[in-house]
Protein backbone atom coordinates (compact mmCIF):
# COMPACT_ATOMS: atom_id res chain seq x y z
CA UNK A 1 19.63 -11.24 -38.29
CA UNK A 2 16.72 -9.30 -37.32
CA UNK A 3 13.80 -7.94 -39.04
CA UNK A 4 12.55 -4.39 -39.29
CA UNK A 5 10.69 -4.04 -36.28
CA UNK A 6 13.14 -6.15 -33.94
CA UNK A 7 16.02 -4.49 -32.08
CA UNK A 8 18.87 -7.16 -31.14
CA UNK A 9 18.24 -5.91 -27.90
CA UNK A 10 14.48 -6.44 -27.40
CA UNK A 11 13.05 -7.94 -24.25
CA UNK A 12 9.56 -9.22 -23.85
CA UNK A 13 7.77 -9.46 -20.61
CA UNK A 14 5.93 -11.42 -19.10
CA UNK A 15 4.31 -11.61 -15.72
CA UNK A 16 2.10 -14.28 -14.31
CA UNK A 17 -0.28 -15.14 -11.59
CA UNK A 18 -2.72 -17.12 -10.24
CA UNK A 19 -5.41 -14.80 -11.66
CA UNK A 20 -3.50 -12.32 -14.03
CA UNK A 21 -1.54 -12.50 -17.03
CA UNK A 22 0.38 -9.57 -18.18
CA UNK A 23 2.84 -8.14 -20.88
CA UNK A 24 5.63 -5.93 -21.49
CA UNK A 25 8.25 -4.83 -23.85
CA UNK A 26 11.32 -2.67 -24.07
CA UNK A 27 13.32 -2.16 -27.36
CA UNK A 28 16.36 -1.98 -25.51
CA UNK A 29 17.24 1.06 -27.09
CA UNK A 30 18.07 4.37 -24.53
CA UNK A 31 15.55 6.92 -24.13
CA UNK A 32 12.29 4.08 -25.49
CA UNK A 33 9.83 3.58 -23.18
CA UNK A 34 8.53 0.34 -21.45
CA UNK A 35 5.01 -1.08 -23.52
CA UNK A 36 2.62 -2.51 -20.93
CA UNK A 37 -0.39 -3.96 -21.91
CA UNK A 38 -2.71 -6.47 -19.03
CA UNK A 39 -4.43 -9.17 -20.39
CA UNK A 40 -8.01 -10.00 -18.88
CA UNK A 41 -7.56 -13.59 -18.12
CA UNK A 42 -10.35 -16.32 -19.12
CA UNK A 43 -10.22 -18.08 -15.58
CA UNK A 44 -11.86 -21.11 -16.27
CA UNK A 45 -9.94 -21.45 -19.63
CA UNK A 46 -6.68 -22.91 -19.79
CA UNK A 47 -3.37 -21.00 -20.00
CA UNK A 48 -2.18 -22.33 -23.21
CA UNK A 49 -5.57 -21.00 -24.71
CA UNK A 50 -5.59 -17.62 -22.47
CA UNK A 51 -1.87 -17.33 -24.51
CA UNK A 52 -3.01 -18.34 -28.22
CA UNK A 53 -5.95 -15.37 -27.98
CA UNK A 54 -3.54 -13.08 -26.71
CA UNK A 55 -0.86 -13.52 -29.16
CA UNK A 56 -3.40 -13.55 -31.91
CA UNK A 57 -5.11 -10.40 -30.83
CA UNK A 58 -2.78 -8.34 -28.53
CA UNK A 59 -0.59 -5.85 -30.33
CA UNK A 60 2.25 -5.29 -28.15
CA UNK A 61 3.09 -9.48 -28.95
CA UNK A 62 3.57 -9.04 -32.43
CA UNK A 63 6.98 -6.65 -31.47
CA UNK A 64 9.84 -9.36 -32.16
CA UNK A 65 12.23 -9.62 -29.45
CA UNK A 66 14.77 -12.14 -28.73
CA UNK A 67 14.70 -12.40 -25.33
CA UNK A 68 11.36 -13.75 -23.11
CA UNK A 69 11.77 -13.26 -19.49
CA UNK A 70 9.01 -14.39 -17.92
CA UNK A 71 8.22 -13.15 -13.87
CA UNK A 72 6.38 -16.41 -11.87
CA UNK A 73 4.46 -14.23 -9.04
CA UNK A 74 4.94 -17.94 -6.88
CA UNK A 75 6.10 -18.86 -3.28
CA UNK A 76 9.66 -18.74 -2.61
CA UNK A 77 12.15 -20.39 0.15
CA UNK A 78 15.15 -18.38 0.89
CA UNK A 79 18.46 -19.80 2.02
CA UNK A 80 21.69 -18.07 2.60
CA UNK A 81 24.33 -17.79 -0.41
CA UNK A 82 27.15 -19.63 1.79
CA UNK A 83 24.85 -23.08 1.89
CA UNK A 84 23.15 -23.04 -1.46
CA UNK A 85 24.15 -26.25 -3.94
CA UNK A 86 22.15 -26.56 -6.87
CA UNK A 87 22.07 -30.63 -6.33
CA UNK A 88 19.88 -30.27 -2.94
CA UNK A 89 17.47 -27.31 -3.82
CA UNK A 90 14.96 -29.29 -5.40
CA UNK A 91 14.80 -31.98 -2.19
CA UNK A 92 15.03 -28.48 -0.18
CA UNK A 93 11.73 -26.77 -1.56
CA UNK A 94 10.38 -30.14 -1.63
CA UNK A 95 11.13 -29.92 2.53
CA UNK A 96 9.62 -26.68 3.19
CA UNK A 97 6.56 -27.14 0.70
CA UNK A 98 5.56 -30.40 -0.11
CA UNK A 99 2.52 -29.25 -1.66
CA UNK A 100 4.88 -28.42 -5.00
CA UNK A 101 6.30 -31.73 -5.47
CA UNK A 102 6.51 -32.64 -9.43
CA UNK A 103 6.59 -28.86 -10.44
CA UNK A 104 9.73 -27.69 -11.98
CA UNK A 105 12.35 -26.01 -9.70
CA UNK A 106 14.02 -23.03 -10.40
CA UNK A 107 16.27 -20.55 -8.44
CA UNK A 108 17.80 -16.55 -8.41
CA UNK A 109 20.77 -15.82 -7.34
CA UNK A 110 20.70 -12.27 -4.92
CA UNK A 111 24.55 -11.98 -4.14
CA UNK A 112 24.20 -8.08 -2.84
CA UNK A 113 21.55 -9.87 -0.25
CA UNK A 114 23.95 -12.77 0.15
CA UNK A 115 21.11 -15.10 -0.28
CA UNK A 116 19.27 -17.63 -3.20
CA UNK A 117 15.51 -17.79 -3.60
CA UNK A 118 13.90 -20.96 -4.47
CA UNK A 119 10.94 -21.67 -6.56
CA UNK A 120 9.15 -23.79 -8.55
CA UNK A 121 5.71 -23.46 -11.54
CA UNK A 122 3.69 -26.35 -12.69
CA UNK A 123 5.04 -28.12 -15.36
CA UNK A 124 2.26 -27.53 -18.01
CA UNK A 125 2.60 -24.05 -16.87
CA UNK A 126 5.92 -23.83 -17.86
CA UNK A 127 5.17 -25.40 -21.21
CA UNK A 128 2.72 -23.34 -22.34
CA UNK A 129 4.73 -20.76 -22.15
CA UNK A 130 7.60 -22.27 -23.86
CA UNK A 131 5.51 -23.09 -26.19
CA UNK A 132 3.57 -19.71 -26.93
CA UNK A 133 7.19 -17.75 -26.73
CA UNK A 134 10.09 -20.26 -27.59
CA UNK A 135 13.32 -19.94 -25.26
CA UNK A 136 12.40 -18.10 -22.23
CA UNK A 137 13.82 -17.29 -18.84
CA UNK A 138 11.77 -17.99 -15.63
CA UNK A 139 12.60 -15.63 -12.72
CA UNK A 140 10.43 -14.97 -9.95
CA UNK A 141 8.51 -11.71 -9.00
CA UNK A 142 10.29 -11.06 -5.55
CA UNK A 143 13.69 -11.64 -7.28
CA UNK A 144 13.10 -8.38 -9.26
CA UNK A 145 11.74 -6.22 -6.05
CA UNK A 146 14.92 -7.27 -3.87
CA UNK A 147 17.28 -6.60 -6.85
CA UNK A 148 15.86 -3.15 -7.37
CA UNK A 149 15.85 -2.45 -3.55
CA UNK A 150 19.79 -3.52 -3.66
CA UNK A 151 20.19 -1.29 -6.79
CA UNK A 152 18.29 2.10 -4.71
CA UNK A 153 18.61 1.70 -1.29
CA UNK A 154 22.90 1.24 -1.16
CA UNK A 155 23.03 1.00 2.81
CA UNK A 156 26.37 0.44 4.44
CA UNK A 157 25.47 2.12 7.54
CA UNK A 158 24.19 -0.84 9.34
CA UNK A 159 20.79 0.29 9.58
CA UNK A 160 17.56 -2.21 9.20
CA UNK A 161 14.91 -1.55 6.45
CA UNK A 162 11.89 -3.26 6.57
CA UNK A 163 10.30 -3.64 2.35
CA UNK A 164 6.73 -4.63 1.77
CA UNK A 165 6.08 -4.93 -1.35
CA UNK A 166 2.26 -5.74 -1.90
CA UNK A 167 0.72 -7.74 -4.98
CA UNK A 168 -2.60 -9.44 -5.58
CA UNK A 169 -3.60 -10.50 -2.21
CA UNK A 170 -0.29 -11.18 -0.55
CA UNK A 171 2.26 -8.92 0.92
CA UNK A 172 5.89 -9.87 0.67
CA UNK A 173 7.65 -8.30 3.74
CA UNK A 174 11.48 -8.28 3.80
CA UNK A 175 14.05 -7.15 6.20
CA UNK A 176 17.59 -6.16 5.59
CA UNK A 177 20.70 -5.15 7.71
CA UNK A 178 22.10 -2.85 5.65
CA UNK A 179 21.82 -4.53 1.80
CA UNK A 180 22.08 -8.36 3.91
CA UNK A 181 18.69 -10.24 3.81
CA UNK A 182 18.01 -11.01 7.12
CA UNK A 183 14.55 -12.06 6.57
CA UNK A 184 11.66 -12.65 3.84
CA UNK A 185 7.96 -14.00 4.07
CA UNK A 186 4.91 -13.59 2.11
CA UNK A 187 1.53 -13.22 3.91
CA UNK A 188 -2.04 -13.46 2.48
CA UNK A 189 -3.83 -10.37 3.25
CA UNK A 190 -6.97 -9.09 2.67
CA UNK A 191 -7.10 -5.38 3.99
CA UNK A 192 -4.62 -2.83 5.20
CA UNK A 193 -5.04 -3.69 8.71
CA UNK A 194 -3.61 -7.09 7.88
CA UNK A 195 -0.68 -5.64 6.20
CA UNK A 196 -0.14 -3.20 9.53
CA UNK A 197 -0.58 -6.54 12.00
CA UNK A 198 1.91 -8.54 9.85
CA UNK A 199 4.78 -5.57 9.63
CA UNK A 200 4.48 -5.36 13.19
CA UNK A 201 5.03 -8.57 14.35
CA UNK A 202 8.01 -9.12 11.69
CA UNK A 203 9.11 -5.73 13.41
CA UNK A 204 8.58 -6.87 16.92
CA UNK A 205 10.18 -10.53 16.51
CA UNK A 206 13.51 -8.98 14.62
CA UNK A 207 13.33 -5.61 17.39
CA UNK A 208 13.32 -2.96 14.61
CA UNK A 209 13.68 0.41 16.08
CA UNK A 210 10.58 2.35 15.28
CA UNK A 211 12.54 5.65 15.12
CA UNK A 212 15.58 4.87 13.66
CA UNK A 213 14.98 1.75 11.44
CA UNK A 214 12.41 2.62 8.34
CA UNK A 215 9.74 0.86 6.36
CA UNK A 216 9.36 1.32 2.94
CA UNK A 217 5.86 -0.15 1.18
CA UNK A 218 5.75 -0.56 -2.59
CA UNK A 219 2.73 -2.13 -5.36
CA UNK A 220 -0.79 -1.93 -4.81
CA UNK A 221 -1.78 1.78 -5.14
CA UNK A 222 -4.59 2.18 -2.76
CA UNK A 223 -3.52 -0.65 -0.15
CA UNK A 224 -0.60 1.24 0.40
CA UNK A 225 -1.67 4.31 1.62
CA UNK A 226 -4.46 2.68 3.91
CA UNK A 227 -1.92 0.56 5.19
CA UNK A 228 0.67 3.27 5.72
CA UNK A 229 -1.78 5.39 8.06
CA UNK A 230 -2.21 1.93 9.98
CA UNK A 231 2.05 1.12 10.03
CA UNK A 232 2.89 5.36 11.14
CA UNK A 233 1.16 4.65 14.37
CA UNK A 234 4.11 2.53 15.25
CA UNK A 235 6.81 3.33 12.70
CA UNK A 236 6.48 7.10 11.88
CA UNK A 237 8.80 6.96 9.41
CA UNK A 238 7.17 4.62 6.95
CA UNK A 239 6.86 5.76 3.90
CA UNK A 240 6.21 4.60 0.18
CA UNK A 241 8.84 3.98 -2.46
CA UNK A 242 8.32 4.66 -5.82
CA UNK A 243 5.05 3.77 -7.68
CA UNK A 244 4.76 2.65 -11.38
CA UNK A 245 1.13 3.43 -12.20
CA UNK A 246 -0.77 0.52 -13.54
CA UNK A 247 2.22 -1.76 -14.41
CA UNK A 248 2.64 -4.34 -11.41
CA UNK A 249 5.58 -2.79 -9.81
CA UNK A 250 7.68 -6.38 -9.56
CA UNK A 251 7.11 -5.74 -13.44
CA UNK A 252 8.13 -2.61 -13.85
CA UNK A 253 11.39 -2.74 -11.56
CA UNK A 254 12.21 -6.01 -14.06
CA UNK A 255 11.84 -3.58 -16.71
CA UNK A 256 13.43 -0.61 -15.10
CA UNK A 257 11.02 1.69 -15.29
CA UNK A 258 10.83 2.74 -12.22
């Protein structure tokens, strides 16, 4: 049963990072729009409260929906589809970063990218949001950036694409033969020349061909186009995908609005 201003199709949003917290909604119903609303976090209060004065005050929460998915914007460890068991990925992020031990592990699935990305959130973290939203479903950020690039960019020509998608202070840079992952890391950056030194050494290591293979760049607005003017020098055909305004775009291709 569902009440007046709930569609049986409803999703609620939600993204979350070390230092922002933000919602969306879709009614499920064709032709709506996606809701966005940020939330200006309290950083030296705790999540659980951060989620209590949004839920009280924020109006886009009070739309019922019975689906939560909620985006972690975390680490990740990649490994290929072929040699993924859910018994050793916990002992396997635990491997390649011990610094997560006791958080809760999760993992995506990516089958047109023939690959599984691994992932964990602290366990409180995970609480309070259970707690604040009832059943929801963890995924994390990249997942929704790779799916939409496997959903847009249907290459069966063999070609290599190189995807940076960049996000608070980190860029994720991805390469794929064709719509096969053939590699993933995320960088800290600070400036667009950062961005520009990382692409090229991912390029150089994998020998991209600066004329033939492309680079797409997607998220942060204005690092994007300083960091494209950097990444032409050496790849002329760079270029950026799709933007999706204020909404983080891991968000909005979750959402599908872009």
């Amino acid at each position: 049963m569902t009440t007046d201003n709930e569609s049986p199709r409803a999703t609620r949003y939600v993204r979350l990072s070390d230092t922002d917290l933000s919602f969306a909604y879709h009614s499920g119903r064709s032709g709506d729009v996606v809701q966005f609303a940020p939330w200006q976090v309290r950083q030296h209060t705790s999540l659980s409260v951060n989620l209590r004065e949004a839920r009280d005050t924020e109006a886009l929460l009070s739309l019922m929906a019975p689906r939560t998915e909620v985006l972690l914007s975390t680490a990740v460890t990649v490994v290929p589809l072929a040699d993924f068991t859910e018994e050793t990925c916990e002992s396997l992020l635990r491997f390649v970063m011990p610094e997560k031990a006791g958080e809760r592990v999760f993992y995506d699935t990516l089958p047109a990218a023939n690959c599984v990305l691994i992932y964990s959130m602290a366990e409180d973290t995970c609480q309070a949001l259970e707690e604040s939203f009832g059943e929801v479903h963890f995924s994390a950020c990249l997942t929704h950036v790779l799916r939409h690039h496997a959903r847009t960019c249907l290459q069966e020509d063999g070609r290599r694409r190189m995807l940076i998608h960049l996000h608070e202070t980190a860029a994720d840079i991805a390469v794929f033969e064709g719509l096969r992952l053939l590699a993933v890391n995320t960088f800290e950056v600070r400036q667009a020349s950062d961005v520009a030194y990382f692409a090229y050494h991912l390029a150089s290591t994998l020998g991209l061909d600066a004329h033939r293979d492309s680079i797409d760049l997607c998220g942060n607005d204005t690092l994007t186009e300083e960091a494209l003017r950097t990444i032409r020098l050496f790849s002329p055909q760079a270029s950026p995908k799709e933007q999706s305004g204020n909404m983080p775009f891991d968000l909005a291709c979750a959402t599908a609005s872009v």
